[in-house]
Protein backbone atom coordinates (compact mmCIF):
# COMPACT_ATOMS: atom_id res chain seq x y z
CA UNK A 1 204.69 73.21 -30.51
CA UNK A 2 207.49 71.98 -27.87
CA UNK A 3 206.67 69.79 -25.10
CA UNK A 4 206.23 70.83 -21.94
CA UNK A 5 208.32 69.63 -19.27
CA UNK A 6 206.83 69.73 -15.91
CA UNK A 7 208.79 69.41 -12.45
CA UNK A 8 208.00 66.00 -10.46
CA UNK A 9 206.66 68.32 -7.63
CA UNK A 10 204.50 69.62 -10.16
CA UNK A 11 203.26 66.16 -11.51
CA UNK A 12 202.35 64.96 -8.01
CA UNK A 13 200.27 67.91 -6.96
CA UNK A 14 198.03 67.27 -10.16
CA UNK A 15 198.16 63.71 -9.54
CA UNK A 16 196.67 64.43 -5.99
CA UNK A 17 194.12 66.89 -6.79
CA UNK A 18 192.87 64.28 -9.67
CA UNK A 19 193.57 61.06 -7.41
CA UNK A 20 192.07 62.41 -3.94
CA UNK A 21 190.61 66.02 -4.29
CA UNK A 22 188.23 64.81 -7.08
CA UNK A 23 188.83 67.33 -9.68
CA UNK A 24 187.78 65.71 -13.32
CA UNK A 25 190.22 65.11 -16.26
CA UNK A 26 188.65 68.50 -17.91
CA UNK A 27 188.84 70.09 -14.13
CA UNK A 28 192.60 69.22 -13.96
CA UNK A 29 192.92 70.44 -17.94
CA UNK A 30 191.06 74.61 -16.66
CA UNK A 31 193.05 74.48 -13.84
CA UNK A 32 196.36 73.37 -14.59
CA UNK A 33 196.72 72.95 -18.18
CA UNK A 34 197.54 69.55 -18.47
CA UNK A 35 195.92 67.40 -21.59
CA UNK A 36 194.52 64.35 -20.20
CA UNK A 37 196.76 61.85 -22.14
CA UNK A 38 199.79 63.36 -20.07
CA UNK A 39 197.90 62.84 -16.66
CA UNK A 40 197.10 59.36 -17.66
CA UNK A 41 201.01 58.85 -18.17
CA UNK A 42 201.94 60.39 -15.04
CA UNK A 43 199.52 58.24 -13.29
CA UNK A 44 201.46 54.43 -15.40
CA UNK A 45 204.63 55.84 -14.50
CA UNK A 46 204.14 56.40 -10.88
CA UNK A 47 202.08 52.96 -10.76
CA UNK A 48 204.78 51.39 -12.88
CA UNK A 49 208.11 52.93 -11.01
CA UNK A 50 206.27 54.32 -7.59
């Protein structure tokens, strides 16, 4: 199965609604499809490069 790439629009939207709107890993998973391991890497990469 290819990887997905998402846009960083995308990426921030689901980092917000996990972040501030407190939707749960398997809330953010139903709703937008994204595995929890790729969340978690958003969230290093934006703490890591901001």
């Amino acid at each position: 199965m290819p990887r997905k790439n998402y846009t960083i629009e995308f990426k921030q939207i689901v980092l917000d609604a996990y972040e501030h709107k407190g939707f749960s890993l398997k809330g953010i998973y139903q709703k937008y499809g994204v595995h929890h391991t790729a969340l978690m890497d958003w969230k290093k990469s934006v703490t890591k490069y901001g």
